[in-house]
N, C-alpha and C. Protein backbone atom coordinates (compact mmCIF):
# COMPACT_ATOMS: atom_id res chain seq x y z
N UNK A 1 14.60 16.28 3.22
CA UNK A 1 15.97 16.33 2.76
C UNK A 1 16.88 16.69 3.91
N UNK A 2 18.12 16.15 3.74
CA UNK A 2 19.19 16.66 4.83
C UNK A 2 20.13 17.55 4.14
N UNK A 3 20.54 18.73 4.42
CA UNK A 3 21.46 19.58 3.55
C UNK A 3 22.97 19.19 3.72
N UNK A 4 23.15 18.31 4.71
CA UNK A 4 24.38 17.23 4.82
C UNK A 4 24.54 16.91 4.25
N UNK A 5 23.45 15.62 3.00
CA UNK A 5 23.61 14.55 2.67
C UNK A 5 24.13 15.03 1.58
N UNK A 6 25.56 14.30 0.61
CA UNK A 6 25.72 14.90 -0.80
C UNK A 6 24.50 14.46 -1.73
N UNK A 7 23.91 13.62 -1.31
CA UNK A 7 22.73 12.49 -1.98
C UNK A 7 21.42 13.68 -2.47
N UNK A 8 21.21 14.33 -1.20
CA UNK A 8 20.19 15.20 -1.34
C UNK A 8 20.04 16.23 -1.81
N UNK A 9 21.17 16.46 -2.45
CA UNK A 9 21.45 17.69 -3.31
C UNK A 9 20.71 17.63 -4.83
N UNK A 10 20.14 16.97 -5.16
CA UNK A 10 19.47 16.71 -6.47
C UNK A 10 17.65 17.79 -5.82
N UNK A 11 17.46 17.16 -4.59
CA UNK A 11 16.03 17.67 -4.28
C UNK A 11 16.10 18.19 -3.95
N UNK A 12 17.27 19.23 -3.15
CA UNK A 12 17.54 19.95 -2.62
C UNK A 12 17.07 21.44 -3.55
N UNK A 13 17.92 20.84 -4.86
CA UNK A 13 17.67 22.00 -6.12
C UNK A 13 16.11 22.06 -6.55
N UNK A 14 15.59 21.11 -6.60
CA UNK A 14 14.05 20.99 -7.18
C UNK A 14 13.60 21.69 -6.15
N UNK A 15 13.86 21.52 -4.69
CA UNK A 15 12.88 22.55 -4.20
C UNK A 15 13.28 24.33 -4.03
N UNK A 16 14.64 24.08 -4.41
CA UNK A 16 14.65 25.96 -5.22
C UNK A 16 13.96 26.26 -5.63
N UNK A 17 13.84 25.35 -6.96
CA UNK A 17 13.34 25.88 -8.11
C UNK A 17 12.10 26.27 -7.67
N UNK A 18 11.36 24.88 -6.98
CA UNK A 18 9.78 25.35 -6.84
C UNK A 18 9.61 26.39 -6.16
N UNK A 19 10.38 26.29 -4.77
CA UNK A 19 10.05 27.54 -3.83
C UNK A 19 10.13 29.06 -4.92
N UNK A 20 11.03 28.98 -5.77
CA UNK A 20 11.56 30.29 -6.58
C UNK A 20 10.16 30.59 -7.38
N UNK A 21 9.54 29.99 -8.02
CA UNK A 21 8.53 29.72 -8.98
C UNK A 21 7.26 30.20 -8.16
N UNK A 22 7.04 28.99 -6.95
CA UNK A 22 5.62 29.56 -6.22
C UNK A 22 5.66 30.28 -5.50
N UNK A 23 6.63 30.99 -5.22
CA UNK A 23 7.07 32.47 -4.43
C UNK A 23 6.33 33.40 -5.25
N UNK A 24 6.48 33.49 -6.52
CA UNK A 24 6.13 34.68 -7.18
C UNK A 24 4.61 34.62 -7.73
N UNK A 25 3.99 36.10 -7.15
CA UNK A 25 2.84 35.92 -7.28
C UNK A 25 2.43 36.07 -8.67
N UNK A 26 2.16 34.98 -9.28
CA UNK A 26 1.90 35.47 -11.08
C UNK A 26 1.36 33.69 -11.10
N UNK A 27 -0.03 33.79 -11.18
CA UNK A 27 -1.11 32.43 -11.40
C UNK A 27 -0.75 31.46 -12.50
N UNK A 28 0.32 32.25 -13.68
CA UNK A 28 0.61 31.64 -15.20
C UNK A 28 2.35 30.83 -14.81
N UNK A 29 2.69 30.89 -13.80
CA UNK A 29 3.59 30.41 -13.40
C UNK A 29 3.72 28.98 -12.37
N UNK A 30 3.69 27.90 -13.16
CA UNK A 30 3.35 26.24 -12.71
C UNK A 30 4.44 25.39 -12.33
N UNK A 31 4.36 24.87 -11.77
CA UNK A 31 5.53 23.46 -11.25
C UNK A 31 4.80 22.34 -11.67
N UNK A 32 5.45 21.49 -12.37
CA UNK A 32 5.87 20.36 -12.83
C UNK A 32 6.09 19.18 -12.17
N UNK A 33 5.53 18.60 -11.19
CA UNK A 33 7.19 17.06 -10.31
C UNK A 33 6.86 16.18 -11.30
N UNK A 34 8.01 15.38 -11.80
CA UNK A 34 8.04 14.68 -12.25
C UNK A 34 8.12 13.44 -11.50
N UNK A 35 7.61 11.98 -12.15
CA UNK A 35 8.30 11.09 -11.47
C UNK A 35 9.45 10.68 -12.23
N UNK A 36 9.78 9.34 -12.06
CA UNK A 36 11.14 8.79 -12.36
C UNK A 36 10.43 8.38 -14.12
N UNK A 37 10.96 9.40 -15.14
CA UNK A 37 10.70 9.52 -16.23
C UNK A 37 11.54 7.95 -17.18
N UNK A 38 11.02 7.26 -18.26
CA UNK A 38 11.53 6.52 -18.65
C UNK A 38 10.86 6.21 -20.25
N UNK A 39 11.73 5.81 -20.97
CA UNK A 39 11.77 5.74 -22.72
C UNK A 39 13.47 5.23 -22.96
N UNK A 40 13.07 5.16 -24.25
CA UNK A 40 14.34 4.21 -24.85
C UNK A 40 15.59 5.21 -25.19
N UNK A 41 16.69 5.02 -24.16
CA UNK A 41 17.50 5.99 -23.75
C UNK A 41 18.98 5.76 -23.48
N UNK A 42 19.53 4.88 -24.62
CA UNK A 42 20.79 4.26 -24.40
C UNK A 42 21.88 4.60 -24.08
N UNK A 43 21.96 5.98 -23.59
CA UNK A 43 23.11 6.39 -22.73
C UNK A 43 22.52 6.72 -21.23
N UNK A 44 21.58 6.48 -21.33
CA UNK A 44 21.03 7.03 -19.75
C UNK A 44 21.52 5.83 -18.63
N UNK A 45 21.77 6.39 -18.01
CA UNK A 45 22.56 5.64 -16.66
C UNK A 45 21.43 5.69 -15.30
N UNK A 46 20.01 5.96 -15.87
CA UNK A 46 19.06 5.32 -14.85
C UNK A 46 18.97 4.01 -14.45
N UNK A 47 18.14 4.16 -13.66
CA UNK A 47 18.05 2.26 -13.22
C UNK A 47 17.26 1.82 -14.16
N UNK A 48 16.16 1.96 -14.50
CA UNK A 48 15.16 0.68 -15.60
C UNK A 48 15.98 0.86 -17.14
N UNK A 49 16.51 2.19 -17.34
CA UNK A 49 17.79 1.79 -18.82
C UNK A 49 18.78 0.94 -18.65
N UNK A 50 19.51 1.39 -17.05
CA UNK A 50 20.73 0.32 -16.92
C UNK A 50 20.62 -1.31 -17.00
N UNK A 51 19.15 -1.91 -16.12
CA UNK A 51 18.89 -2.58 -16.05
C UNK A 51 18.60 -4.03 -17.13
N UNK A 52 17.63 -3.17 -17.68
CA UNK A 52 17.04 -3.20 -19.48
C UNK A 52 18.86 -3.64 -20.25
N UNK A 53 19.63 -2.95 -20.40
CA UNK A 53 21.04 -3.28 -20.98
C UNK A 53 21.93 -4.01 -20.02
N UNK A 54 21.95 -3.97 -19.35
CA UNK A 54 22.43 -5.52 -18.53
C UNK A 54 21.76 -6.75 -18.84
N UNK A 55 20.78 -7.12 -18.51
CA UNK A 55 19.71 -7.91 -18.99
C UNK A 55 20.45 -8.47 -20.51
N UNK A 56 19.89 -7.68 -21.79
CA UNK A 56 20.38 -7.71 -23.00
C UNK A 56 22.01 -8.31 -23.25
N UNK A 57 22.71 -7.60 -22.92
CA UNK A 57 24.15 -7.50 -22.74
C UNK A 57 24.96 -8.87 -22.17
N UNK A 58 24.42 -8.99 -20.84
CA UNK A 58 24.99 -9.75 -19.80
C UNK A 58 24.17 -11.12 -19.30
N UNK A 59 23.07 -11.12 -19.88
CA UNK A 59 22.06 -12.02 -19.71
C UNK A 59 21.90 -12.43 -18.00
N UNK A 60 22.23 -11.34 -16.89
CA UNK A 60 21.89 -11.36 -16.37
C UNK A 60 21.01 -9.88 -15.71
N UNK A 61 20.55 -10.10 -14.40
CA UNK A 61 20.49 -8.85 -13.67
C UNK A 61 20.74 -8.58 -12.43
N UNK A 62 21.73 -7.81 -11.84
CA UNK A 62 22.08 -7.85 -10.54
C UNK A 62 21.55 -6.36 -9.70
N UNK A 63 21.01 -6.55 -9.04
CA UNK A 63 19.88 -5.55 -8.11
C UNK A 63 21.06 -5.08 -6.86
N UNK A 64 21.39 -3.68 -6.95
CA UNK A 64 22.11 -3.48 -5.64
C UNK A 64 20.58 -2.61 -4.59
N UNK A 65 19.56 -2.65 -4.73
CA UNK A 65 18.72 -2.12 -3.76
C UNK A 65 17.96 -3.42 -3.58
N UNK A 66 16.83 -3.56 -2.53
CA UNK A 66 15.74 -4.44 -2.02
C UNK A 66 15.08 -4.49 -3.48
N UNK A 67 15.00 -5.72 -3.55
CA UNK A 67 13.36 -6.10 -4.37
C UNK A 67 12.42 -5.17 -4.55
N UNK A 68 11.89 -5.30 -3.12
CA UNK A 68 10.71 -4.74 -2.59
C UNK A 68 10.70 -3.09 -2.94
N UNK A 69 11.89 -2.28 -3.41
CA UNK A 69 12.14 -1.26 -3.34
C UNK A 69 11.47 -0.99 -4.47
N UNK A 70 10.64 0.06 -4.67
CA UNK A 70 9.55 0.87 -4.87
C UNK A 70 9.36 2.70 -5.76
N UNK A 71 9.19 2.41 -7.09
CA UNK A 71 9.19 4.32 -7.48
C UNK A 71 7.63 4.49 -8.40
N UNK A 72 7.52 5.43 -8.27
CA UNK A 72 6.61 5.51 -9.76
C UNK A 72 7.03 6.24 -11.17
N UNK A 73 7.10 5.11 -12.07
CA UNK A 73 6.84 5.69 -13.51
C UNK A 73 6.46 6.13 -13.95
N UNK A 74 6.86 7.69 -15.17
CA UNK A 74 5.97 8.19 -15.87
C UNK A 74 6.81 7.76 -17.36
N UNK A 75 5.78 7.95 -18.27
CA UNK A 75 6.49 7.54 -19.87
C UNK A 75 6.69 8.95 -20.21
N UNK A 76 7.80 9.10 -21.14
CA UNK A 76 8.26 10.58 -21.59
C UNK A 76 7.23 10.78 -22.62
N UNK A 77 6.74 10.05 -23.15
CA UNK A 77 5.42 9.98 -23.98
C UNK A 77 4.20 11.21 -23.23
N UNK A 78 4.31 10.36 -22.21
CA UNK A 78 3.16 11.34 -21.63
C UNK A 78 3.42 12.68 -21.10
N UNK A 79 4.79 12.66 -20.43
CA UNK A 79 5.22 13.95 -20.40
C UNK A 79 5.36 15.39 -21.17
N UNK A 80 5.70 14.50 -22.51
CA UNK A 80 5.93 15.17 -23.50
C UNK A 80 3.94 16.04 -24.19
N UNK A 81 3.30 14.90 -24.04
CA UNK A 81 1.84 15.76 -24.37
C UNK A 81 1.21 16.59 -23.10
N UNK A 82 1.59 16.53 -21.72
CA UNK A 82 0.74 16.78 -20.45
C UNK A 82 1.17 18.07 -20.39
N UNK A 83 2.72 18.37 -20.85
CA UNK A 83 2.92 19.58 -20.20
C UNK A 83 2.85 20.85 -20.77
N UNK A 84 2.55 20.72 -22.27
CA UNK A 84 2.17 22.23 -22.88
C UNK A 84 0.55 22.35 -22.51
N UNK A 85 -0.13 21.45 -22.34
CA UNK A 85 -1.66 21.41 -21.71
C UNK A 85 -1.84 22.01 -20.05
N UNK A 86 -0.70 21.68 -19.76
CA UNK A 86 -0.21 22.51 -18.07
C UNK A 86 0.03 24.15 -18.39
N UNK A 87 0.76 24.07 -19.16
CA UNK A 87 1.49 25.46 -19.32
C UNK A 87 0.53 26.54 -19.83
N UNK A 88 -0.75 25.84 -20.96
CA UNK A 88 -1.41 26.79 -20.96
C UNK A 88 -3.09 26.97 -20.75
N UNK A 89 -3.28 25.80 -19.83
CA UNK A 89 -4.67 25.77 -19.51
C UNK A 89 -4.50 25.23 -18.41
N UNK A 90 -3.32 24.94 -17.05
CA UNK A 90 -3.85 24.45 -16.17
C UNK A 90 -4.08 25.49 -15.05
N UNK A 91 -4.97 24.75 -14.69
CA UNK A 91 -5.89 25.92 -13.68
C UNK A 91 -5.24 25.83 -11.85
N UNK A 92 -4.34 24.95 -11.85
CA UNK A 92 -3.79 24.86 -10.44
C UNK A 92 -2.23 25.44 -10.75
N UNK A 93 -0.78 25.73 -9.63
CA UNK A 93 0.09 26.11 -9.56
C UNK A 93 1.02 24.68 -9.87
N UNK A 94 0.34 24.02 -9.10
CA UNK A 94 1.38 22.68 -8.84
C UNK A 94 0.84 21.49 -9.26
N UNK A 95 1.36 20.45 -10.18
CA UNK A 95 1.27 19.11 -10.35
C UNK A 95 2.24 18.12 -10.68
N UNK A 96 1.98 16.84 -10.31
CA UNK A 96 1.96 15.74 -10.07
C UNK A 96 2.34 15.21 -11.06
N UNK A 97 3.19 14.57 -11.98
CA UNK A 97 3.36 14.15 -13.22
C UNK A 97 3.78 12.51 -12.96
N UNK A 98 3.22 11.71 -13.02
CA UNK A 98 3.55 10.31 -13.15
C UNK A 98 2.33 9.52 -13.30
N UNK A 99 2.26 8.06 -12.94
CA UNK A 99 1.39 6.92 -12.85
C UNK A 99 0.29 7.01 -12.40
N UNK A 100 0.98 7.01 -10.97
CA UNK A 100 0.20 6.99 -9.60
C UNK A 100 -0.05 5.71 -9.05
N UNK A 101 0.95 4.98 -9.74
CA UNK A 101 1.33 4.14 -8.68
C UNK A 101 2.31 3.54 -9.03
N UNK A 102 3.41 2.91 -7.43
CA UNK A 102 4.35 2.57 -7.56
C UNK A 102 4.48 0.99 -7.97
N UNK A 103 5.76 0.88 -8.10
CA UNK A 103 6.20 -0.33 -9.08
C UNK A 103 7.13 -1.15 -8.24
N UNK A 104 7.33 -2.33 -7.58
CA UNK A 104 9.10 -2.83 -7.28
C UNK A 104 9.58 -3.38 -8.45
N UNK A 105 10.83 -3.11 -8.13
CA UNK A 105 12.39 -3.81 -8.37
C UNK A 105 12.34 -4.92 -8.38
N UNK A 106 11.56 -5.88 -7.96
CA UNK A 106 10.95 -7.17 -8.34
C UNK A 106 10.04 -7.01 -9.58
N UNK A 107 9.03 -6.70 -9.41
CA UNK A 107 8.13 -6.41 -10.58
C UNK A 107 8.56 -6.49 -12.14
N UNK A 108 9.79 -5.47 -11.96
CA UNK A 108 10.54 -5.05 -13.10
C UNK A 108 11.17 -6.29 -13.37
N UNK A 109 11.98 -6.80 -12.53
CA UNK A 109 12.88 -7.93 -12.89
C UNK A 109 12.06 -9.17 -13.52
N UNK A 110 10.77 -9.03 -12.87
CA UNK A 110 10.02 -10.36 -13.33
C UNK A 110 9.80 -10.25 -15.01
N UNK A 111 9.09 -8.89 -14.92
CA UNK A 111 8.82 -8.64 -16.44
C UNK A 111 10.01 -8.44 -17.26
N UNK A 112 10.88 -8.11 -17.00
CA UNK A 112 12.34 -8.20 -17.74
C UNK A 112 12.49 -9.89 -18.29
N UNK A 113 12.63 -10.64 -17.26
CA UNK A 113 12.98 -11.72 -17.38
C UNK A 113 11.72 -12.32 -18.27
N UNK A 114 10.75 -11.97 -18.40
CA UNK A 114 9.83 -12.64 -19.46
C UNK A 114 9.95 -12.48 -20.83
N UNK A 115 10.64 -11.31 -21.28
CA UNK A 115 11.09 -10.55 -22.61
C UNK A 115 12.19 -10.96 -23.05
N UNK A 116 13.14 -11.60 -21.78
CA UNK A 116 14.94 -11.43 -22.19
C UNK A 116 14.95 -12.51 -21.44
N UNK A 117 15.81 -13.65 -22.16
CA UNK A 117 16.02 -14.78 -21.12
C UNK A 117 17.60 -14.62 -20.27
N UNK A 118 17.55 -13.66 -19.02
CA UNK A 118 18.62 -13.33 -18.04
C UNK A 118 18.19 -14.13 -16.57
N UNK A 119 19.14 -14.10 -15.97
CA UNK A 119 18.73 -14.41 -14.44
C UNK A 119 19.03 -12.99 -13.80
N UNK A 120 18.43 -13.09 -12.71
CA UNK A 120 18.07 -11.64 -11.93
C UNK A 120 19.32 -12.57 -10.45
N UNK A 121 19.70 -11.66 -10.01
CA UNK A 121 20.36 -11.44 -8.68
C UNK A 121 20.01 -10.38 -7.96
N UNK A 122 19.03 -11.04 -7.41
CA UNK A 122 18.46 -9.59 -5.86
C UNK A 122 18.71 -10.28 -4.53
N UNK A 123 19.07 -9.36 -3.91
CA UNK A 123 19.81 -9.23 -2.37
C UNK A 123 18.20 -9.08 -1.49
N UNK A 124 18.00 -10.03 -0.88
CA UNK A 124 16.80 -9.77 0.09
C UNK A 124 17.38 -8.63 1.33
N UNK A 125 18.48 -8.84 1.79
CA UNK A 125 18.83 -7.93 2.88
C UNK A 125 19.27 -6.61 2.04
N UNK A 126 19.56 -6.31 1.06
CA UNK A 126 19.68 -5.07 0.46
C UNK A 126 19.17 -3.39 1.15
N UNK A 127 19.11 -2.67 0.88
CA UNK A 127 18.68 -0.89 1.45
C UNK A 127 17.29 -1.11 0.65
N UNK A 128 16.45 -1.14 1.09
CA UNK A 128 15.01 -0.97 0.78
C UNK A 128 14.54 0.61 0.46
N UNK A 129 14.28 1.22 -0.39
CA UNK A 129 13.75 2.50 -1.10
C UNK A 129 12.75 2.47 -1.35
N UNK A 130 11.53 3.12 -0.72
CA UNK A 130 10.24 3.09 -1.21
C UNK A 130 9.60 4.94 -1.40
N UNK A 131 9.29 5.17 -2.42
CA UNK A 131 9.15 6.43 -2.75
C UNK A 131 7.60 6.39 -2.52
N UNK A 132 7.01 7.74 -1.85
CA UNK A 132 6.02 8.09 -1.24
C UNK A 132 4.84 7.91 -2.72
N UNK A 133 3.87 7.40 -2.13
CA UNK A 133 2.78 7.60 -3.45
C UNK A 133 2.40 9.19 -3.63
N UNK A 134 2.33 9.09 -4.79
CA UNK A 134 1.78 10.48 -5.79
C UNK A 134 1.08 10.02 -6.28
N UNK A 135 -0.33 11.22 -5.79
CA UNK A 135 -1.58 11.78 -6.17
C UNK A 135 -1.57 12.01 -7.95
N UNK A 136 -2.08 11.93 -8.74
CA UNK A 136 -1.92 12.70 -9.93
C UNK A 136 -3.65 12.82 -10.36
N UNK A 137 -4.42 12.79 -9.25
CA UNK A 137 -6.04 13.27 -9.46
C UNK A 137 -5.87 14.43 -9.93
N UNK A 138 -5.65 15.56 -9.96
CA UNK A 138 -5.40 17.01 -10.83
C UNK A 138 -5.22 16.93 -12.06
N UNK A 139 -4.68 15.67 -12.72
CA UNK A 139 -4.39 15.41 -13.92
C UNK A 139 -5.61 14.56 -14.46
N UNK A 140 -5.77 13.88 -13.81
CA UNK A 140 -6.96 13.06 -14.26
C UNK A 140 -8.26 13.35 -14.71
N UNK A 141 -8.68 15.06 -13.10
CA UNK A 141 -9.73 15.29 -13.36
C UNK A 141 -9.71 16.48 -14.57
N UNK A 142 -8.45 17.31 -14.65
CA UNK A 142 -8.78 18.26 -15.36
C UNK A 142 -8.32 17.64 -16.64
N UNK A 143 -7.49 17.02 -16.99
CA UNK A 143 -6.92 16.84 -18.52
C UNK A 143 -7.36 15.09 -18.88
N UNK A 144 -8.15 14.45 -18.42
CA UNK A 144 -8.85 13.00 -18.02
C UNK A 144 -7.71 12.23 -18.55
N UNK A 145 -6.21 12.36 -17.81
CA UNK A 145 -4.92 11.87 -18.00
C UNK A 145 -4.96 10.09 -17.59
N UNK A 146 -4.70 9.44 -19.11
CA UNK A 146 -4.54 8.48 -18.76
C UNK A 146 -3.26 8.09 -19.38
N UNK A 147 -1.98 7.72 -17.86
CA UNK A 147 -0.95 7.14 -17.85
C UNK A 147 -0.43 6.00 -18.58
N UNK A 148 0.30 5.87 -19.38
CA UNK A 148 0.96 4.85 -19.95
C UNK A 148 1.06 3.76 -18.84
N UNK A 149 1.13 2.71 -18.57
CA UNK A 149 1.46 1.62 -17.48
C UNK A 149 2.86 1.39 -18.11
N UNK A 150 4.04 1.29 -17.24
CA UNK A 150 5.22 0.74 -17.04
C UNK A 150 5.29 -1.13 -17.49
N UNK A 151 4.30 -1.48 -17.27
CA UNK A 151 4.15 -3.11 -17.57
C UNK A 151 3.61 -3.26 -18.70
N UNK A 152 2.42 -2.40 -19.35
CA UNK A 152 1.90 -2.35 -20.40
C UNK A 152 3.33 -2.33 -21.93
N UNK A 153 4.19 -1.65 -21.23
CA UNK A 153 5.14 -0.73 -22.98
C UNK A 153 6.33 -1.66 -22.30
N UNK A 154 6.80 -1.78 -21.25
CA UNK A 154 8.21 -2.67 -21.15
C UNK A 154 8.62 -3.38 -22.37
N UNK A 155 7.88 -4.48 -22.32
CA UNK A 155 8.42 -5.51 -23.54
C UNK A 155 8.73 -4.23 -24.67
N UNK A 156 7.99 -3.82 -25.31
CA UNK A 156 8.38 -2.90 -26.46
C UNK A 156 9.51 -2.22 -26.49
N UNK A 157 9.87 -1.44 -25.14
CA UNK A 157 10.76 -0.66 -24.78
C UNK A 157 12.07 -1.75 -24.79
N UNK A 158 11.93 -2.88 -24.26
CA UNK A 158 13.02 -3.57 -24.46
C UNK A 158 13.52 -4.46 -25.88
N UNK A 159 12.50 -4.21 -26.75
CA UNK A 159 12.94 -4.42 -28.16
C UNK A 159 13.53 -3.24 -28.67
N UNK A 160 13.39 -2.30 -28.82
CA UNK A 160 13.92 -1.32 -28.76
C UNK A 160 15.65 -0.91 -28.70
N UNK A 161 15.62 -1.21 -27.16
CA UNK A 161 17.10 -1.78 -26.72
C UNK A 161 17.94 -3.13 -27.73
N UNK A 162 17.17 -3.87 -27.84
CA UNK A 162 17.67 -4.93 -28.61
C UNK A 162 18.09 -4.89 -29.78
N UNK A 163 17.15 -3.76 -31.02
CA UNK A 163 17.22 -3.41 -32.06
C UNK A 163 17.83 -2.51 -32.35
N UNK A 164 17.76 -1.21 -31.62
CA UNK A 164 18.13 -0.12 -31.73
C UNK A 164 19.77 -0.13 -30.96
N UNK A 165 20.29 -1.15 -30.29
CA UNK A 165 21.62 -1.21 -29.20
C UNK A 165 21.17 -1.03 -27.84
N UNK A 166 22.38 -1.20 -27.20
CA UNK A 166 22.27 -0.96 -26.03
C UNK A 166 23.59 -0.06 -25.76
């Protein structure tokens, strides 16, 4: 992080928090990272909600980052069961909460466009974002965590949008 950047002020705070948390010596006290969390969320102004309602809406999709640009998904589904199982049986300080593996901005658009008949507009010269892979073996081995896939629930998630609004 740069303490310059206004950008970096989001991780800036997450690593308060953690530093605040694993500072204190007390073993019953855990960190959480999340990844880029996602479910059917029609005011959310993330990218795979915004996207998802453009698509629907506008019958198109216009990409202001690279294709190629890169996060990992977790489903709030899974979030929602992993973390009282953290809180009171996990045996490490710190974990990993997502997939464990990343996804592009292509990917998405492709599978969008198979559900919703839109055209996609992506910028090949665009700012390319690729978020570091996360480990989530801690989850796997102790709670035998198996991740929702982002490609698996899409279509659903985007009926959803369709039925439920955008």
């Amino acid at each position: 992080v740069n303490p310059s950047e206004s950008d970096d002020l989001y991780n800036i705070t997450k690593l308060a928090g953690e530093s605040i948390c694993l500072s204190r010596d007390n073993p019953e006290i855990r960190v959480a990272r999340l990844t880029n969390v996602f479910g059917y969320d029609p005011r959310s102004e993330n990218f795979l909600s915004s996207i998802i309602r453009e698509a629907i809406s506008k019958r198109t999709i216009h990409l202001e980052l690279h294709p190629d640009s890169a996060k990992d998904y977790v489903s709030v589904d899974d979030v929602v069961k992993i973390i009282p199982q953290l809180a009171s049986r996990g045996r490490y300080r710190l974990y990993n909460i997502g997939c464990g593996e990343r996804v592009t901005n292509r990917e998405i658009v492709k599978w969008i466009s198979e559900t919703v008949r839109c055209y996609p507009k992506m910028s090949e010269d665009a700012h390319k974002i690729v978020f570091p892979e996360v480990s989530i073996d801690r989850l796997r081995d102790e709670f035998n965590f198996k991740p929702i896939q982002l490609s698996e629930v899409l279509p659903d998630l985007i009926r959803q949008y369709q039925h439920k609004g955008v």
